[in-house]
N, C-alpha and C. Protein backbone atom coordinates (compact mmCIF):
# COMPACT_ATOMS: atom_id res chain seq x y z
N UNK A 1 72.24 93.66 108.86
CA UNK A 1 71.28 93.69 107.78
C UNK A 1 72.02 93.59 106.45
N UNK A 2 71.78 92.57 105.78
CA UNK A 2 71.90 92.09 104.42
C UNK A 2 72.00 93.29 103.37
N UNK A 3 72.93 93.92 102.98
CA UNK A 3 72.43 95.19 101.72
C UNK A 3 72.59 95.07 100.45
N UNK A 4 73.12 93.96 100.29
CA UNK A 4 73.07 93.26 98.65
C UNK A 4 74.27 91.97 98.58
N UNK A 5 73.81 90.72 97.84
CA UNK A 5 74.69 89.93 97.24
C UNK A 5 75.13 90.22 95.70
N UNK A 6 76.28 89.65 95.50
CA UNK A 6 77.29 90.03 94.71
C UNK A 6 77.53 88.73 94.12
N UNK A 7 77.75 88.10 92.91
CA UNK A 7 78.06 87.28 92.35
C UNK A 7 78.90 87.28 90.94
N UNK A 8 80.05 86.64 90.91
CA UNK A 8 80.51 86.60 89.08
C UNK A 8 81.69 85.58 89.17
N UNK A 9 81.41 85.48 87.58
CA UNK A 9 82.58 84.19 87.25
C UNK A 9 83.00 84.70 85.84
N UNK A 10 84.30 84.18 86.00
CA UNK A 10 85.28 84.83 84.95
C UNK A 10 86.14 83.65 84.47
N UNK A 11 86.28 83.83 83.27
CA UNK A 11 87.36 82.96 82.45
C UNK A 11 88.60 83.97 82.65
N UNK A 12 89.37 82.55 83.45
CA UNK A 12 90.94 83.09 83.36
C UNK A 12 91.34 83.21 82.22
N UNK A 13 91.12 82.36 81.26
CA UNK A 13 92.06 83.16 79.92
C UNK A 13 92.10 84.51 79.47
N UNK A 14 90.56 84.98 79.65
CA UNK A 14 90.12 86.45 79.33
C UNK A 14 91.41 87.37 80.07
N UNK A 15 91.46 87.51 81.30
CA UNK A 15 91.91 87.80 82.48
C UNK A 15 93.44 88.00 82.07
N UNK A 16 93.81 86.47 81.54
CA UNK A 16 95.75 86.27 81.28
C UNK A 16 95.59 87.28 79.55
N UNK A 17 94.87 87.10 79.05
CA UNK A 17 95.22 87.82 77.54
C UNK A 17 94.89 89.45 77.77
N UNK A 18 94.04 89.88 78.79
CA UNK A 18 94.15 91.22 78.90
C UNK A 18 95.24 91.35 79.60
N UNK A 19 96.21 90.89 80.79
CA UNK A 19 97.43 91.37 81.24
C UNK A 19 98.29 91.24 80.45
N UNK A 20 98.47 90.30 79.41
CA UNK A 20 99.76 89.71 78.28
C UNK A 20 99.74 90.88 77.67
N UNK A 21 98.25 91.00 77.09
CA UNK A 21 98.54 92.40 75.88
C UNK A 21 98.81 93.74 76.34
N UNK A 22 98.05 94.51 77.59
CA UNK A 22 98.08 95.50 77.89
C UNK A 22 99.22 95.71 79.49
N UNK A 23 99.96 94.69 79.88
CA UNK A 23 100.49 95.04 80.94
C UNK A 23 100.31 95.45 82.12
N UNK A 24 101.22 96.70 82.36
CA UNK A 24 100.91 97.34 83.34
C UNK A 24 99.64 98.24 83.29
N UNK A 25 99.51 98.89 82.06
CA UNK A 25 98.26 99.60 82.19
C UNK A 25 96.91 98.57 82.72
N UNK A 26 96.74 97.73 82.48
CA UNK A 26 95.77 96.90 82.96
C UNK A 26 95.92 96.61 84.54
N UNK A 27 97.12 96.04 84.45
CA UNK A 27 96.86 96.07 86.18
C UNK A 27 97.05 96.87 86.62
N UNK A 28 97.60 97.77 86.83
CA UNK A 28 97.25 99.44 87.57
C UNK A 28 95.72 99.81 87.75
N UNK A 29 94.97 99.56 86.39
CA UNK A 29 93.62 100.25 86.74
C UNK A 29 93.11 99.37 87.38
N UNK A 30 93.02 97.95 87.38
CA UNK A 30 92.08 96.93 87.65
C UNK A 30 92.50 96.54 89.20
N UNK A 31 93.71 96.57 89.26
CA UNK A 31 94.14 96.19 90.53
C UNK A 31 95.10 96.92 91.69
N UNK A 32 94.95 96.28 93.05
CA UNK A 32 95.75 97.32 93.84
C UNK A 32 97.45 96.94 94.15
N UNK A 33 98.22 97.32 94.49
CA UNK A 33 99.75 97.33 94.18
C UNK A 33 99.58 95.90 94.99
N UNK A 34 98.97 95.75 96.31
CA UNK A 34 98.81 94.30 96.86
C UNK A 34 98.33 93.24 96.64
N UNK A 35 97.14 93.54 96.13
CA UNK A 35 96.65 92.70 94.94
C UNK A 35 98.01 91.66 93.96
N UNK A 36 98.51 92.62 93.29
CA UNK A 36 99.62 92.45 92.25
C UNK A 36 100.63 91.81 92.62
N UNK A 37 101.38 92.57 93.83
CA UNK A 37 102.53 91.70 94.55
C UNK A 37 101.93 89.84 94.78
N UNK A 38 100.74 90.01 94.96
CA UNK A 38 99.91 89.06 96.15
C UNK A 38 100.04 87.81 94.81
N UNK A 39 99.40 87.96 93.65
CA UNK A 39 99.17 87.21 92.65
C UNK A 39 100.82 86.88 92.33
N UNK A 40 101.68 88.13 91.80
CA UNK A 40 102.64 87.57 91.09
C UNK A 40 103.56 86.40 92.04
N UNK A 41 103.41 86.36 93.12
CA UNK A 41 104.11 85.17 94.08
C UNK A 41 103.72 83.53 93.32
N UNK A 42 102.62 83.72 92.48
CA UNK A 42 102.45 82.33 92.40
C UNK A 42 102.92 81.82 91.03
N UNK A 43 103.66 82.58 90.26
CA UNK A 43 104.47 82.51 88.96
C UNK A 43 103.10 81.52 87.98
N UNK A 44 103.48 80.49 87.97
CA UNK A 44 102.22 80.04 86.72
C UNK A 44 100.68 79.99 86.65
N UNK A 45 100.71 80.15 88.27
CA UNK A 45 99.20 79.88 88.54
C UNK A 45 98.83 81.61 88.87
N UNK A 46 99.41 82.47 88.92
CA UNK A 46 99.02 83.91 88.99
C UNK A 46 97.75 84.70 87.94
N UNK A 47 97.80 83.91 87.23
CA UNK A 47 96.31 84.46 86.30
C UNK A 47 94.78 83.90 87.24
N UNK A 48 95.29 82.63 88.13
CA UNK A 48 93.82 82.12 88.91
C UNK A 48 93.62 83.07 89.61
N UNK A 49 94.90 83.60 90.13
CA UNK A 49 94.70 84.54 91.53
C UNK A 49 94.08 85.94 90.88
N UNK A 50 94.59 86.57 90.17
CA UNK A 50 94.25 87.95 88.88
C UNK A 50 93.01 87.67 88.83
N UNK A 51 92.33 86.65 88.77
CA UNK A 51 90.71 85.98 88.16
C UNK A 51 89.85 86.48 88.92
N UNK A 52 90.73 85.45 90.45
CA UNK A 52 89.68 85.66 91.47
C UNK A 52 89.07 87.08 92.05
N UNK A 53 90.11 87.75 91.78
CA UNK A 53 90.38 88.98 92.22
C UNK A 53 89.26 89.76 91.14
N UNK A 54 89.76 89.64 90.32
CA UNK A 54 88.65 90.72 89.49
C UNK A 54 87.15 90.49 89.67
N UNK A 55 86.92 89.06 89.57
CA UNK A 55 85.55 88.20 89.91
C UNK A 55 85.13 89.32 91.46
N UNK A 56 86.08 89.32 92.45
CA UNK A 56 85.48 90.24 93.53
C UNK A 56 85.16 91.35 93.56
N UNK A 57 86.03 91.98 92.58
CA UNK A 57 85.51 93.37 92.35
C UNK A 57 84.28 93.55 91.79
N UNK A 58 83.95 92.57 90.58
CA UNK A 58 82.98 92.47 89.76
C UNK A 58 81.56 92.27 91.02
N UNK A 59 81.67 91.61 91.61
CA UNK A 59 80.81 90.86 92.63
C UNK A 59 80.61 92.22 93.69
N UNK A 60 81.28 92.99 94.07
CA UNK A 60 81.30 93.99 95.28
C UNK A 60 80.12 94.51 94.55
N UNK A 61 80.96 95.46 93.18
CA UNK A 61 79.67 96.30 92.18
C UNK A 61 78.11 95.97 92.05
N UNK A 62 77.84 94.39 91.79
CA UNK A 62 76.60 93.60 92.00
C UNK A 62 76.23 94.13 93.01
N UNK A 63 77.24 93.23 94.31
CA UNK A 63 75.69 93.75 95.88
C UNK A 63 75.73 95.25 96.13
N UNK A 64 77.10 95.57 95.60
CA UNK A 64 76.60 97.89 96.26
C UNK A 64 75.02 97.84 95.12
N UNK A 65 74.93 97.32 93.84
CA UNK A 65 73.75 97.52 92.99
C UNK A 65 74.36 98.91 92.07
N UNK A 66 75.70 99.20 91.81
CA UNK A 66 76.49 100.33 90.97
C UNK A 66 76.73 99.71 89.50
N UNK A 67 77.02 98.57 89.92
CA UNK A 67 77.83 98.07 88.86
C UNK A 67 79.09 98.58 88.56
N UNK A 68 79.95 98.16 87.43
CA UNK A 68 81.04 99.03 86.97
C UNK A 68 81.31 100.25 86.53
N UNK A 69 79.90 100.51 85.93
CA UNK A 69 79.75 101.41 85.04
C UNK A 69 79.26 103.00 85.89
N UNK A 70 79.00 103.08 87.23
CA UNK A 70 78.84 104.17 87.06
C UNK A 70 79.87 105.04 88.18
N UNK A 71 80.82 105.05 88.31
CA UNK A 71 82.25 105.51 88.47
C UNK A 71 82.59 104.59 89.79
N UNK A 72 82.64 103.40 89.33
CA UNK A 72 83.09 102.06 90.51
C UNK A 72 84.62 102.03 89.77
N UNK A 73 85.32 102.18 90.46
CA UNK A 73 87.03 102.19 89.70
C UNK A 73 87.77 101.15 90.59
N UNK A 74 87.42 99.81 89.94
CA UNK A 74 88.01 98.65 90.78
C UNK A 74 89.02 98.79 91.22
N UNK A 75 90.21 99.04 90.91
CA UNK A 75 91.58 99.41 92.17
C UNK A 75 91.23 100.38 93.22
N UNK A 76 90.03 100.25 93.81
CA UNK A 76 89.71 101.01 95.06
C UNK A 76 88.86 100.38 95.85
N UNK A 77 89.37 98.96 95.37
CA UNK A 77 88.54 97.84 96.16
C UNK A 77 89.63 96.43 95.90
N UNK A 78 89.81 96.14 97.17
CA UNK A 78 91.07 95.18 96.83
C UNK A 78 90.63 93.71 97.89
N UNK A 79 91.41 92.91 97.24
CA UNK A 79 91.01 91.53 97.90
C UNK A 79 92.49 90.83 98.96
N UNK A 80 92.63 90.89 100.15
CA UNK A 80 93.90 90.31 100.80
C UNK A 80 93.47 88.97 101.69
N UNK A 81 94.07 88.40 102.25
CA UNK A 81 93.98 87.37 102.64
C UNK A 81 94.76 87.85 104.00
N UNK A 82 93.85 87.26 105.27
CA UNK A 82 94.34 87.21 106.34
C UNK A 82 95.57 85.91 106.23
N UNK A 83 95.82 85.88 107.67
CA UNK A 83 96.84 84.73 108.07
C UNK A 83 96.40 83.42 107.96
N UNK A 84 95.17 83.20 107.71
CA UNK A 84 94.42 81.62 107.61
C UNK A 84 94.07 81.75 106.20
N UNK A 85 94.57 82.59 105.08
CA UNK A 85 94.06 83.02 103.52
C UNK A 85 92.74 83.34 103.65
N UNK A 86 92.39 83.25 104.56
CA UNK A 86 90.79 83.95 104.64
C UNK A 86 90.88 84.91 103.87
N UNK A 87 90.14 85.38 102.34
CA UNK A 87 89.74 86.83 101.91
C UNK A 87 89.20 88.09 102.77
N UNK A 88 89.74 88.86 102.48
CA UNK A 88 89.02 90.14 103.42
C UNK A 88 89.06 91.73 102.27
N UNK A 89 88.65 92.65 102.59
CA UNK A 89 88.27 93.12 101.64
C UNK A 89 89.39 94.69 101.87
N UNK A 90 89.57 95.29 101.05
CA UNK A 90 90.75 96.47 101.28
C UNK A 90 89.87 97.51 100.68
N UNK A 91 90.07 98.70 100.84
CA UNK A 91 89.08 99.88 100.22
C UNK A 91 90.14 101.04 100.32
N UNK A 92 90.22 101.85 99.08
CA UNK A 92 91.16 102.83 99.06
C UNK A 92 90.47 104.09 98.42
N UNK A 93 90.80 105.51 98.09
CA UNK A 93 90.47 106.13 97.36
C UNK A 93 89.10 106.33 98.14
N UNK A 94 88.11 107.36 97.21
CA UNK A 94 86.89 107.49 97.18
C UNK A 94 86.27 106.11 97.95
N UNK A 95 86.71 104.90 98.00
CA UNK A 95 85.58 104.25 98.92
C UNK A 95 86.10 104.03 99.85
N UNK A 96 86.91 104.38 100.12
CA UNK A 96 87.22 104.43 101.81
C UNK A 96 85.89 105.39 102.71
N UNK A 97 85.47 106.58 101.87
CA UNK A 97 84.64 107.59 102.73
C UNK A 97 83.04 106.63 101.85
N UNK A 98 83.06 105.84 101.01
CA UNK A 98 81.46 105.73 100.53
C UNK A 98 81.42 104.45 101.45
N UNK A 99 82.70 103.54 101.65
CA UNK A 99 81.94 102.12 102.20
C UNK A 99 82.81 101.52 103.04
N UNK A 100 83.55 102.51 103.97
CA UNK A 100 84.12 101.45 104.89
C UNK A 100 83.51 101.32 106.26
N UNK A 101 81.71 101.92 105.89
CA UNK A 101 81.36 101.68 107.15
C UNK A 101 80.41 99.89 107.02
N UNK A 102 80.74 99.66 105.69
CA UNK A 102 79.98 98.57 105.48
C UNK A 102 80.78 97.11 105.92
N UNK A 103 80.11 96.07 106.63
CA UNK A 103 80.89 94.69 106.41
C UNK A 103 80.75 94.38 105.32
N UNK A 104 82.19 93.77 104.58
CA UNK A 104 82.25 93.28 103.60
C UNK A 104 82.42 91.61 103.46
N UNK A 105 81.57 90.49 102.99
CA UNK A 105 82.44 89.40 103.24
C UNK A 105 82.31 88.85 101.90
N UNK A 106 83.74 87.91 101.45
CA UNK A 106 84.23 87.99 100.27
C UNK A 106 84.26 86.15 100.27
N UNK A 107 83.84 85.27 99.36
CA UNK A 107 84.51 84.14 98.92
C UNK A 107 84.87 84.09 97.44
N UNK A 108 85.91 83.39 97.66
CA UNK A 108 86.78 83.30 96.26
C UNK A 108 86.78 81.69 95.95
N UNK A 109 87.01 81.30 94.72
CA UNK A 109 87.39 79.90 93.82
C UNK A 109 87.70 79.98 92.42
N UNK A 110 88.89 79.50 92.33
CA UNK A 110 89.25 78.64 91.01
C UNK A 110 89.54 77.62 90.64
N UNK A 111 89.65 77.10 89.42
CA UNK A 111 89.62 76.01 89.15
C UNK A 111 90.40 76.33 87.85
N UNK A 112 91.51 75.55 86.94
CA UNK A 112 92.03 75.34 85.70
C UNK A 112 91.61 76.28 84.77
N UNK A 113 90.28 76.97 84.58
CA UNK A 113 89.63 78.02 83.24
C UNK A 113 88.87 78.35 83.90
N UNK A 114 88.53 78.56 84.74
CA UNK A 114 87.69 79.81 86.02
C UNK A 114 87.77 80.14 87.16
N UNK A 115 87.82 81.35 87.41
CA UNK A 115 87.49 81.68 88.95
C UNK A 115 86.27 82.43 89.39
N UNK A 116 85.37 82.68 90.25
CA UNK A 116 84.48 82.86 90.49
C UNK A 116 84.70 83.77 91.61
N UNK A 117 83.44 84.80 92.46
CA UNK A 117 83.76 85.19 94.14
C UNK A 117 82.10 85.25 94.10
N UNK A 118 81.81 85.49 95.80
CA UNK A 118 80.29 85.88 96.15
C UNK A 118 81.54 86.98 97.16
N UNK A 119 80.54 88.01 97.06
CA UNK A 119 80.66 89.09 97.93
C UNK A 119 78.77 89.70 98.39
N UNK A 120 79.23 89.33 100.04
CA UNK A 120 78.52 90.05 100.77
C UNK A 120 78.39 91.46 101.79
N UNK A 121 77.21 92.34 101.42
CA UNK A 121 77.39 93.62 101.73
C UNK A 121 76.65 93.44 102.95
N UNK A 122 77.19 93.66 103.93
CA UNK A 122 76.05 94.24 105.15
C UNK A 122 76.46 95.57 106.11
N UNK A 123 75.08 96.33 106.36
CA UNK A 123 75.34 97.63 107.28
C UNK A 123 75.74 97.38 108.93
């Protein structure tokens, strides 16, 4: 059973000028240590991957119906890629006990000045 779709698209530049200016504090909160390793492998193109990634978090918040705003703390929701790069979804912290009884399924895309995800919630 279907428990919410998730949708968002993000300008990578946004994305590269909040890590340029704020660093590590930015990716610490926003993202998970795998996440980070996962992106920085791709040296110039690592802001698409940072994109996509946030776009999923953004998108999870949509279908739970929480949004960001009401104590959704995106580095407790992470995006990995199986062995075929298939996306799959990581849960740490506090949502390990609110949602790892949920299927999560995740698509990701970028392109040159955007990346986008759909995330689907089902029980």
């Amino acid at each position: 059973m279907i428990l919410g779709v998730g949708t968002d698209i993000i300008e990578v530049q946004r994305i590269q000028e909040s890590i340029e200016k704020y660093k590590d504090k930015f990716l610490n909160r926003v993202f998970t240590k795998t996440e980070i390793e996962y992106c920085e492998t791709f040296n110039d193109k690592k802001f698409l991957h940072y994109a996509a990634r946030f776009a999923a978090e953004e998108a999870f918040s949509k279908a739970l119906g929480t949004g960001i705003t009401e104590g959704f703390k995106l580095n407790e929701f992470g995006v990995l890629n199986d062995n075929k790069g298939k996306p799959t979804s990581q849960l740490f912290g506090d949502f390990i006990h609110k949602y790892s009884d949920l299927k999560i399924s995740i698509s990701l895309s970028h392109i040159n000045n955007f990346a986008t995800a759909i995330v689907i919630v089902e029980k």
